[in-house]
PDB file of N, CA and C in Angstrom:
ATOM      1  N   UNK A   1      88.671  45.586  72.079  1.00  0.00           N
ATOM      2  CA  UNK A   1      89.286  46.073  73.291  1.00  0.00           C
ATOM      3  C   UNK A   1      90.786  46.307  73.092  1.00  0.00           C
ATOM      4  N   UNK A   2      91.437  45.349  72.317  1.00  0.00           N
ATOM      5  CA  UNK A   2      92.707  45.850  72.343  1.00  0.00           C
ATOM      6  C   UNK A   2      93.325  46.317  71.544  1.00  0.00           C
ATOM      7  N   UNK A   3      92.399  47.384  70.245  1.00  0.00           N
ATOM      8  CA  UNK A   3      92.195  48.391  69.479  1.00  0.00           C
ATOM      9  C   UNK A   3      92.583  49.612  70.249  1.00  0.00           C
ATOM     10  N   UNK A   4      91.555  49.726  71.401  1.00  0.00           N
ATOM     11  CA  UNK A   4      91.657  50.798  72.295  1.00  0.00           C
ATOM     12  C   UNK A   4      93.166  51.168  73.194  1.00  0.00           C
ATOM     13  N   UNK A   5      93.437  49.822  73.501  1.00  0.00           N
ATOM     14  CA  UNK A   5      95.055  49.672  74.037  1.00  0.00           C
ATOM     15  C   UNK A   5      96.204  50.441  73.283  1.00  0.00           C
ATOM     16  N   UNK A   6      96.185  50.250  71.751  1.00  0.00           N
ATOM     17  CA  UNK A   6      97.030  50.605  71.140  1.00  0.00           C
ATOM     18  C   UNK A   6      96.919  52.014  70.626  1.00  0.00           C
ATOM     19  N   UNK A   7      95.536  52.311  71.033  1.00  0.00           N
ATOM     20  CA  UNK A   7      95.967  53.787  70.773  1.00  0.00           C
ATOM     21  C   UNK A   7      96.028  55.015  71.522  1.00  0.00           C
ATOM     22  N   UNK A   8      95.787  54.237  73.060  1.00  0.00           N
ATOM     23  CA  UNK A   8      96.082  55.012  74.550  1.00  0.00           C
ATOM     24  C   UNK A   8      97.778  55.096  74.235  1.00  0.00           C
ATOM     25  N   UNK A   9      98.044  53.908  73.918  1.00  0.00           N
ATOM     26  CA  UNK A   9      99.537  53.968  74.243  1.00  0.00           C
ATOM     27  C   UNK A   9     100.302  54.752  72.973  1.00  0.00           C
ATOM     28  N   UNK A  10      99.459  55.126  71.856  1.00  0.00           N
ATOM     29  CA  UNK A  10     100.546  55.677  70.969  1.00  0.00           C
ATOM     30  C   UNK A  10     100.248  57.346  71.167  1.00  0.00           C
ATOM     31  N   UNK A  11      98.681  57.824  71.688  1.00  0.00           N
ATOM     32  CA  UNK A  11      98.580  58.938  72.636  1.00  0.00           C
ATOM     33  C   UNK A  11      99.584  59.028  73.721  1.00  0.00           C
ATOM     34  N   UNK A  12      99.955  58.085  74.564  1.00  0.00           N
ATOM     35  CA  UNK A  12     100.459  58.749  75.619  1.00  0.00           C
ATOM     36  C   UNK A  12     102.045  58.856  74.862  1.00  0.00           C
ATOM     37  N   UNK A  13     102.502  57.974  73.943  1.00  0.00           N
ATOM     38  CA  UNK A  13     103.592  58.536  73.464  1.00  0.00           C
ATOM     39  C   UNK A  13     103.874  59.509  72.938  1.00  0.00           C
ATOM     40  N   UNK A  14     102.968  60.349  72.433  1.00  0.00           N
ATOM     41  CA  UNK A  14     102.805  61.403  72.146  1.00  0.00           C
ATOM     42  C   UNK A  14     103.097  62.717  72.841  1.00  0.00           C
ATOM     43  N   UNK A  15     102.194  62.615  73.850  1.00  0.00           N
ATOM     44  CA  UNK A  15     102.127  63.346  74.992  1.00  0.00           C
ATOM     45  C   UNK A  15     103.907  63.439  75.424  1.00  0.00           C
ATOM     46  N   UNK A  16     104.414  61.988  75.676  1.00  0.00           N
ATOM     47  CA  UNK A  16     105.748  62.419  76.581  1.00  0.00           C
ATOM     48  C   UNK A  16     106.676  62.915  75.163  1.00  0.00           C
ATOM     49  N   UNK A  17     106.624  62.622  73.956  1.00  0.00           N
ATOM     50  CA  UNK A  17     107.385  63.025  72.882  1.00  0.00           C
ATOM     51  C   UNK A  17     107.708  64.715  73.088  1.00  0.00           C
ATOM     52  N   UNK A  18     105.971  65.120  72.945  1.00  0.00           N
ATOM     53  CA  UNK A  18     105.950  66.648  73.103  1.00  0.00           C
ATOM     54  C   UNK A  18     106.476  67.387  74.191  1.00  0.00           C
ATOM     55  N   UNK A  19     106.325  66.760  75.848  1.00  0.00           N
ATOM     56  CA  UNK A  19     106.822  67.336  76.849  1.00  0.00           C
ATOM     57  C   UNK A  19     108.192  67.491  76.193  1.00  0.00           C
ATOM     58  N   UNK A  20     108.871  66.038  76.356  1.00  0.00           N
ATOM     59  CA  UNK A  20     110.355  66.111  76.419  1.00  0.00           C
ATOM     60  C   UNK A  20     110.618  67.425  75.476  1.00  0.00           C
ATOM     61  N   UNK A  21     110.299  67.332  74.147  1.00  0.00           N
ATOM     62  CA  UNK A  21     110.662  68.448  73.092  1.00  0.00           C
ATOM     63  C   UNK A  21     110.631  69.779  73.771  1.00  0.00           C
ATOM     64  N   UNK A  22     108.904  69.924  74.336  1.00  0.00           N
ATOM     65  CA  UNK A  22     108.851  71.198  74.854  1.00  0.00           C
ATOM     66  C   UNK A  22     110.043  71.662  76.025  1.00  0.00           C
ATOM     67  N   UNK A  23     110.495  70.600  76.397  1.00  0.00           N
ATOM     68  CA  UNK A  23     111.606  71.127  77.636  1.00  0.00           C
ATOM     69  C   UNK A  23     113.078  71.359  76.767  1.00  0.00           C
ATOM     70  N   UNK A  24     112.975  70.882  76.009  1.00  0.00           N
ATOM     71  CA  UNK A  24     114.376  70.758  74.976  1.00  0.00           C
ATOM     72  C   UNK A  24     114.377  72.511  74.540  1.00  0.00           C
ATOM     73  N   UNK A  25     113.001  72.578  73.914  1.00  0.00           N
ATOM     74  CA  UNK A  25     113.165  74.012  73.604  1.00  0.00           C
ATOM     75  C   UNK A  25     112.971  75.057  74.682  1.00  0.00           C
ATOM     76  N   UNK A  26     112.506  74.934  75.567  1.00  0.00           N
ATOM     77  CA  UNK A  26     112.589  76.054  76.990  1.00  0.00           C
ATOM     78  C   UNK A  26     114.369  76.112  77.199  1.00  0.00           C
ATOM     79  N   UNK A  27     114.980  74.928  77.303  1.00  0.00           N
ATOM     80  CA  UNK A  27     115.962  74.890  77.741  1.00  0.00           C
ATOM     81  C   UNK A  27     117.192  76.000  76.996  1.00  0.00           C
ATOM     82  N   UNK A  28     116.811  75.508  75.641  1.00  0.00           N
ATOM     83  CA  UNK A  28     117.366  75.924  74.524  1.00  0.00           C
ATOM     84  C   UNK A  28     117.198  77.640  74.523  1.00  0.00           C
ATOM     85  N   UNK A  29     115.911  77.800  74.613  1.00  0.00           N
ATOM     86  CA  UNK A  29     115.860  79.165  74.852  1.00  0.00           C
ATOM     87  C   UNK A  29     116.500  80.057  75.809  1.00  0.00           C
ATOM     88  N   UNK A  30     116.394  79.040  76.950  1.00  0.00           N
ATOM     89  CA  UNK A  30     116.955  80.042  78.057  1.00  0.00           C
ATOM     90  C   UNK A  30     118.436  79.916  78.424  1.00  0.00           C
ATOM     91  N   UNK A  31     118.954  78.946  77.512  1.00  0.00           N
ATOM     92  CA  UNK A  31     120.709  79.398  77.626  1.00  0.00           C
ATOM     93  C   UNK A  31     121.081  80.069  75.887  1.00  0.00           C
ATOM     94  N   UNK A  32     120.238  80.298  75.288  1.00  0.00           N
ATOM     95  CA  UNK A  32     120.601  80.958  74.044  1.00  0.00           C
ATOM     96  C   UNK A  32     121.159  82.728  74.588  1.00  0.00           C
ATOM     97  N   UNK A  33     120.761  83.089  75.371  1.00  0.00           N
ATOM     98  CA  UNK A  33     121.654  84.421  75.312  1.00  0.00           C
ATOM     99  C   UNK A  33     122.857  84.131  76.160  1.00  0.00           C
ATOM    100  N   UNK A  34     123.012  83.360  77.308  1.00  0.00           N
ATOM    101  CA  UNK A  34     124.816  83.090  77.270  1.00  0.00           C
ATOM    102  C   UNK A  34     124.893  82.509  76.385  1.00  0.00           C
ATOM    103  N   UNK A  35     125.061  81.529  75.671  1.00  0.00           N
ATOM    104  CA  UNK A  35     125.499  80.790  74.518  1.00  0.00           C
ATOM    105  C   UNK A  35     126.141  82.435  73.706  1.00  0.00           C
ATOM    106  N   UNK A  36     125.102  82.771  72.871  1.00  0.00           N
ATOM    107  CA  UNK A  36     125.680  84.243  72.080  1.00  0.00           C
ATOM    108  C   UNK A  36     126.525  84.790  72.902  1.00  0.00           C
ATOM    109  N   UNK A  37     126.572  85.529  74.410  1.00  0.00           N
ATOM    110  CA  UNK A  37     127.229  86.247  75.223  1.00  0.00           C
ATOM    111  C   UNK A  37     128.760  85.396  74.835  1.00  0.00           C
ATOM    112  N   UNK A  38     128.653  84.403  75.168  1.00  0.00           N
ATOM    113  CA  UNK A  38     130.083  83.488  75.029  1.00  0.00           C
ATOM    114  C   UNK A  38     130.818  83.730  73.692  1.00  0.00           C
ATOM    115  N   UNK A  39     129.988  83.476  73.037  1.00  0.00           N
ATOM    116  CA  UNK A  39     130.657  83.550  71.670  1.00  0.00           C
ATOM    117  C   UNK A  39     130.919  85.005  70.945  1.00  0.00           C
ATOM    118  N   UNK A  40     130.432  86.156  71.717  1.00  0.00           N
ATOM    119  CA  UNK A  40     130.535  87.714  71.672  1.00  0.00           C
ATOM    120  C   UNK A  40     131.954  87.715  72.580  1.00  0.00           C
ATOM    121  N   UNK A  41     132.032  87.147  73.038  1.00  0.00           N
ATOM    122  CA  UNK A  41     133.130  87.542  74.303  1.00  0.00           C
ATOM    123  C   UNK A  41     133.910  86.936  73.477  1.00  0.00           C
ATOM    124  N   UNK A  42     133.988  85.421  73.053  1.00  0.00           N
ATOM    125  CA  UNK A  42     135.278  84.958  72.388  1.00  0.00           C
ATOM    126  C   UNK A  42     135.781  85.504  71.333  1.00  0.00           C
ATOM    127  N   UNK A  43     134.924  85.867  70.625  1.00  0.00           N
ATOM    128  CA  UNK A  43     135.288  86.947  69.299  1.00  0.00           C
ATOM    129  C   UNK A  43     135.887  88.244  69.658  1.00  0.00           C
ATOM    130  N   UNK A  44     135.142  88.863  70.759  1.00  0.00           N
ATOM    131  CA  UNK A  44     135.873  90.478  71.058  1.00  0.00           C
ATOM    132  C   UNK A  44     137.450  89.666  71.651  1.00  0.00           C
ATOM    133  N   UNK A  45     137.787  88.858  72.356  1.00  0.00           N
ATOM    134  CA  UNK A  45     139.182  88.673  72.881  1.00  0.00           C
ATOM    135  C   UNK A  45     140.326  88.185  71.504  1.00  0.00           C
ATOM    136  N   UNK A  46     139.677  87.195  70.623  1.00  0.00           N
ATOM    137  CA  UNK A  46     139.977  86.869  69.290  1.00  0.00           C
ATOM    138  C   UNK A  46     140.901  88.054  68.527  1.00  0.00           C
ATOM    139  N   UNK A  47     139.912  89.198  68.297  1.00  0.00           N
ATOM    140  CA  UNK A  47     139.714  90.044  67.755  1.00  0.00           C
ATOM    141  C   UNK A  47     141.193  91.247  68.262  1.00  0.00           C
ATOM    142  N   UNK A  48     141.136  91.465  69.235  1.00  0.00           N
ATOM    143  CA  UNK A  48     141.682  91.947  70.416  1.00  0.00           C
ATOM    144  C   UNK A  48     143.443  91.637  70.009  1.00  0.00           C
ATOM    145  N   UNK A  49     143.348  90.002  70.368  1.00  0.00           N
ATOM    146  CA  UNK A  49     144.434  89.431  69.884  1.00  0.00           C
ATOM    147  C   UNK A  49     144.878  89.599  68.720  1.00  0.00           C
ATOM    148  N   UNK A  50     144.436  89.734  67.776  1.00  0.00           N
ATOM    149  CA  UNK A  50     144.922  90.126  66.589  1.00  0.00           C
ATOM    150  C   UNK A  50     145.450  91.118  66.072  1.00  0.00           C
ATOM    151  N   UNK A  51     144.796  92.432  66.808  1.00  0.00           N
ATOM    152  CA  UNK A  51     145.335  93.757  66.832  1.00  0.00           C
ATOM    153  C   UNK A  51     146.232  93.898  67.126  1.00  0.00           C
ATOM    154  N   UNK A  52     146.276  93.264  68.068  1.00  0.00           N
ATOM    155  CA  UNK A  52     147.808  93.199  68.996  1.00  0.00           C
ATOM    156  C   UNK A  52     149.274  92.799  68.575  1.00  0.00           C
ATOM    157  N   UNK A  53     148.721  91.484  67.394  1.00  0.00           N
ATOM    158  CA  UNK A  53     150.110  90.934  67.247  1.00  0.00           C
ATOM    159  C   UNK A  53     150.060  91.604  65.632  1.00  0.00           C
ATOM    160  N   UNK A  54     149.530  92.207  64.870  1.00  0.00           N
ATOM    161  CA  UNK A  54     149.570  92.920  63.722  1.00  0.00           C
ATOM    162  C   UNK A  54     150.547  93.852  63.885  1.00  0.00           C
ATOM    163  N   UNK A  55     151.755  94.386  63.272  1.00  0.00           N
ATOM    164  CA  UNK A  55     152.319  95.620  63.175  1.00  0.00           C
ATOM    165  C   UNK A  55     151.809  96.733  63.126  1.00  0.00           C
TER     166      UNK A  55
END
């Protein structure tokens, strides 16, 4: 019987391992194009700046 215990519980750890992950990567996904947008924008102003102070 308490064979069975230990391996409900290393299933259900499982289970919440994968949710959490799976939300890690939804998350991940869905701020990955601002993330890039940000870092497109900081580079074009970067960039910008440089022209500027070049002779």
């Amino acid at each position: 019987m308490k064979k069975a215990r230990i391996g409900q519980s290393t299933i259900e750890y499982v289970i919440v391992f994968a949710m959490v992950a799976g939300a890690i990567i939804m998350v991940g996904a869905m701020l990955k194009p601002k993330v890039q947008g940000a870092y497109s924008d900081l580079a074009t102003a970067m960039q910008s700046k440089v022209k500027q102070e070049m002779p």
